[in-house]
Protein backbone atom coordinates (compact mmCIF):
# COMPACT_ATOMS: atom_id res chain seq x y z
CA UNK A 1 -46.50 36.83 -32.50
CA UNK A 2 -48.94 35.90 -29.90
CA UNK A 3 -51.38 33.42 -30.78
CA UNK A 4 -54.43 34.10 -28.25
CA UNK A 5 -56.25 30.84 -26.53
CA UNK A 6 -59.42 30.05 -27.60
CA UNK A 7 -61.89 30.63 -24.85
CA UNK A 8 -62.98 27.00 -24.21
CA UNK A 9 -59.13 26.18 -24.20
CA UNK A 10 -58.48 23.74 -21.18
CA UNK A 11 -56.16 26.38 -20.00
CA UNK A 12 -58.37 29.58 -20.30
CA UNK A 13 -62.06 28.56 -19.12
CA UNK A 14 -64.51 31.77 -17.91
CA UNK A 15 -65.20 30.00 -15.24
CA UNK A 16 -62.06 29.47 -13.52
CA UNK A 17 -60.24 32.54 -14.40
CA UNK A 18 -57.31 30.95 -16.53
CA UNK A 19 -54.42 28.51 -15.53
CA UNK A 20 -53.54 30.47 -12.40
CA UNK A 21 -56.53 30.15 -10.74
CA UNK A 22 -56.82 25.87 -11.71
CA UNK A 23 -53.32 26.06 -9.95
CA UNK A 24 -54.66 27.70 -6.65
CA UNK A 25 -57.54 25.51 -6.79
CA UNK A 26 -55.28 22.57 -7.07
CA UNK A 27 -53.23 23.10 -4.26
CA UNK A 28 -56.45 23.24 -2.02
CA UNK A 29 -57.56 20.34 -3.57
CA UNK A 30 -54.45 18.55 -2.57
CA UNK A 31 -54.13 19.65 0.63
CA UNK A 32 -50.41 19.71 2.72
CA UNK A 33 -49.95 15.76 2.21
CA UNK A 34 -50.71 16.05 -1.66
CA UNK A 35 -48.08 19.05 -1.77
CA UNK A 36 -45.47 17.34 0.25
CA UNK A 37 -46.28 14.04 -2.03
CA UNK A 38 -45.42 16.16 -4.83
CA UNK A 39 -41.93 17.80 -3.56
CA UNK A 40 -40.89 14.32 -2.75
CA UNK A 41 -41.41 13.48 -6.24
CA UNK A 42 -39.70 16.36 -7.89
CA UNK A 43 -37.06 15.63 -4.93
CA UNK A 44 -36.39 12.31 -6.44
CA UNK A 45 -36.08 12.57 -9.68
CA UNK A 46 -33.43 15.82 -8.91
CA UNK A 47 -31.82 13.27 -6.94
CA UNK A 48 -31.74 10.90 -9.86
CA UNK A 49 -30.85 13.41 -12.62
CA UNK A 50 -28.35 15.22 -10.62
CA UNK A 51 -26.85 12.31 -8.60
CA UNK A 52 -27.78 8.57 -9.18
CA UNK A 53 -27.31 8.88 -13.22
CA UNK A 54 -23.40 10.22 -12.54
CA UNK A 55 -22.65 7.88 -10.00
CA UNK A 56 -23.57 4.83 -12.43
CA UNK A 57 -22.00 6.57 -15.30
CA UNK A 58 -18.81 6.98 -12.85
CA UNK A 59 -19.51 3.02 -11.85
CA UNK A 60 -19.18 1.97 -15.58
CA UNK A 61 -16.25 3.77 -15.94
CA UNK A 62 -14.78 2.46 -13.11
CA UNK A 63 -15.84 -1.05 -14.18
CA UNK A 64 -14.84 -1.41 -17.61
CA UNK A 65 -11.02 -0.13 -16.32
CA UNK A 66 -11.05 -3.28 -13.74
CA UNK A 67 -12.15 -5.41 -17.31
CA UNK A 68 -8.44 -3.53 -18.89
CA UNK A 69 -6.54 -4.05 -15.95
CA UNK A 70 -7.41 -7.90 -14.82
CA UNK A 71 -5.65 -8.90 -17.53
CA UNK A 72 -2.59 -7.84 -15.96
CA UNK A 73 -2.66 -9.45 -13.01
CA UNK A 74 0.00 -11.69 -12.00
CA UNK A 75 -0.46 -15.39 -12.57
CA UNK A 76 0.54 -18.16 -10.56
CA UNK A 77 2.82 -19.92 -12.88
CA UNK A 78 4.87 -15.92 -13.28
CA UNK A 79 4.50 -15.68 -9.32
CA UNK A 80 6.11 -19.18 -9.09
CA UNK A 81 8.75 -18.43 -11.32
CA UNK A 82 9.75 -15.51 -9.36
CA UNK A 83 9.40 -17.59 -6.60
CA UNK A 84 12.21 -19.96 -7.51
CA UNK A 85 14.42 -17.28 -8.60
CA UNK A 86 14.33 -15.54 -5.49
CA UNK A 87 15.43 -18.97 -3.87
CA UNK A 88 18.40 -19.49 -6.43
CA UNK A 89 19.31 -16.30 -5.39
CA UNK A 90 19.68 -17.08 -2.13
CA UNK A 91 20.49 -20.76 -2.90
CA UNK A 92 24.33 -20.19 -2.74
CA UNK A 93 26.61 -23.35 -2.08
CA UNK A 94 28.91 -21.37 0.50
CA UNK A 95 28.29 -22.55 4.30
CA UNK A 96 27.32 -20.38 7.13
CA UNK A 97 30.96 -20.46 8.61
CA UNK A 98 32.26 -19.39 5.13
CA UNK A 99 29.61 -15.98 5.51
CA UNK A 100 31.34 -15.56 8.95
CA UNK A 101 34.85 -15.42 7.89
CA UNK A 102 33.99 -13.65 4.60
CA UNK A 103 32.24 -10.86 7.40
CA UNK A 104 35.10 -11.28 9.53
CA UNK A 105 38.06 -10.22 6.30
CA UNK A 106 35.74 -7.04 5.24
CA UNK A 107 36.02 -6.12 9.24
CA UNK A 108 39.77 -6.39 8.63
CA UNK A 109 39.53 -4.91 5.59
CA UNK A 110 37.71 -1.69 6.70
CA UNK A 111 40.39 -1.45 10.03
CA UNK A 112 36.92 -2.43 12.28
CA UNK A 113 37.55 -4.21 15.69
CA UNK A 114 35.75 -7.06 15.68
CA UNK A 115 34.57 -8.33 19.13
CA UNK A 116 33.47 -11.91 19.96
CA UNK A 117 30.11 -12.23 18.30
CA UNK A 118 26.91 -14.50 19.38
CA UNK A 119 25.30 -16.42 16.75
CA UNK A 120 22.01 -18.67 16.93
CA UNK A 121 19.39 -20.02 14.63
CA UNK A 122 16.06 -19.44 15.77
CA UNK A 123 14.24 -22.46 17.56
CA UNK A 124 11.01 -21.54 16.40
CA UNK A 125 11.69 -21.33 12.71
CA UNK A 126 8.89 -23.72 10.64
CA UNK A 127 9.92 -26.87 9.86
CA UNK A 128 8.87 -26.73 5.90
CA UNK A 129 10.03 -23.23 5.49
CA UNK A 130 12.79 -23.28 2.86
CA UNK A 131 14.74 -20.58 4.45
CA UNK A 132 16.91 -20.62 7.47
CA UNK A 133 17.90 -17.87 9.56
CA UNK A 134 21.07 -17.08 11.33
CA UNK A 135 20.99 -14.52 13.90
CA UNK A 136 24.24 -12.38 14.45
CA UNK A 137 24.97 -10.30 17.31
CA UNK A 138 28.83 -8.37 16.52
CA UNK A 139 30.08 -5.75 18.72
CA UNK A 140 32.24 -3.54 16.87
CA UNK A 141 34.33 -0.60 17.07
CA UNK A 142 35.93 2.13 15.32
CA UNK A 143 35.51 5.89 13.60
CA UNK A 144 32.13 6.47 11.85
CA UNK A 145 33.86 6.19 8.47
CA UNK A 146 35.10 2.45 9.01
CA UNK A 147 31.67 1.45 10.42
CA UNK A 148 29.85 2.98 7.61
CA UNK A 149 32.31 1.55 5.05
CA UNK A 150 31.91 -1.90 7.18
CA UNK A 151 27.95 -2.02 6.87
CA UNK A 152 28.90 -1.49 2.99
CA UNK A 153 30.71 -4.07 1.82
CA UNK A 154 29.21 -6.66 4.06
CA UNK A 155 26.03 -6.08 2.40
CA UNK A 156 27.23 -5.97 -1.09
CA UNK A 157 29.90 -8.60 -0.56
CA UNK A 158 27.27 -11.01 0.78
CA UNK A 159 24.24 -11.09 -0.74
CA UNK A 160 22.48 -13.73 1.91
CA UNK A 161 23.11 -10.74 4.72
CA UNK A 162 20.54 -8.52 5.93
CA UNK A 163 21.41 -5.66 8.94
CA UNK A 164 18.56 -5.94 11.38
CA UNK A 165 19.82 -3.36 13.96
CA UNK A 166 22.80 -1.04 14.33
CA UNK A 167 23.25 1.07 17.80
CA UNK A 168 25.61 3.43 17.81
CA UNK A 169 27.73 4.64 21.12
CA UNK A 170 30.15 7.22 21.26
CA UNK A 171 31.87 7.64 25.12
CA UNK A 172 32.67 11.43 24.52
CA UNK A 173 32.20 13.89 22.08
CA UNK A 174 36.08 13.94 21.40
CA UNK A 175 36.52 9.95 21.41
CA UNK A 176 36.97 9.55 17.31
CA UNK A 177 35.92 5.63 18.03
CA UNK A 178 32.27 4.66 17.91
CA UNK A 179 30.98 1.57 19.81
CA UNK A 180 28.23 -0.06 18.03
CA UNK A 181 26.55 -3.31 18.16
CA UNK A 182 25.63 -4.96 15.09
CA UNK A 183 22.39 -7.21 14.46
CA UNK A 184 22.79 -9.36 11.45
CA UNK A 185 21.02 -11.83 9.89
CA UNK A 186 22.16 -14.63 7.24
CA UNK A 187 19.28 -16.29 5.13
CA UNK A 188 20.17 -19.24 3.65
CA UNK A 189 18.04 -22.12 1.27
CA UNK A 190 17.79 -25.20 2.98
CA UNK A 191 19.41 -27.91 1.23
């Protein structure tokens, strides 16, 4: 049903012809800059509904799972306890030269050649670090298999060791020995 406007309704004057004619009128009325006031405001509050209000719904989201997770951070008493059991890890009583000749039976062991090795501790280590370094340079040689089975045991038999480098050299394709050089490092606690 259709209810008809009265005809001194705002929207229906005799005058002015009805609502589509007080529109046309308008936009002279406003001119170009009223018009382009107007799309800028019907611009911005797209932008807002369409944009700005997800983006802050998506911001509390995001905030209140930083408010759940903070609590999880590490503190520094669980950081310094992980700390000192990384040390006493590391903190074994046997010597440097005990290392060696434990690295020196697995190369027995495995049937490696053991060349003369170079060993150093590096001058520019920090004087209050509690960690020392010692810097192993072993030429070895023998099949793939050995070598392999060499690099194995040394780092499961000695827990301080870490391999740094290994270059491989083979002098033909029908040699069965490899060359390889060997760059080792021991890590030891400071007493």
């Amino acid at each position: 049903m259709k209810i008809p406007l009265l005809p001194d309704h705002p929207w229906r004057r005799a005058s002015d012809g009805g609502l589509a004619a007080r529109l046309l009128k308008l936009r002279e009325q406003l001119g170009p800059m009223g018009l382009a006031s107007l799309a800028l405001l019907a611009a911005g509050a797209l932008f807002t509904v369409f944009f700005l209000n997800p983006l802050q719904e998506k911001n509390r989201q995001l905030e209140s799972s930083l408010a759940r997770h903070a609590g999880r951070a590490v503190q520094p008493g669980v950081a310094s306890g992980k700390l000192d059991a990384f040390y006493a890890y590391l903190g074994k009583s046997e010597a440097p030269t005990d290392w060696l000749a434990k690295l020196y039976g697995i190369g027995r062991a495995t049937g490696v050649e053991l060349q003369s090795a170079t060993y150093r501790t590096p001058s520019a280590q920090n004087g209050t670090a509690r960690i020392e370094r010692y810097e192993i340079v072993l030429p070895v040689s023998g099949s793939y298999l050995q070598l392999r089975d060499f690099v194995r045991r040394s780092l499961a038999e000695i827990p301080v060791l870490s391999i740094d480098q290994l270059t491989l050299k083979r002098e033909s394709r029908n040699d069965g020995d490899v060359q390889a050089e060997v760059k080792m490092t021991l890590h030891l606690v400071k007493p």
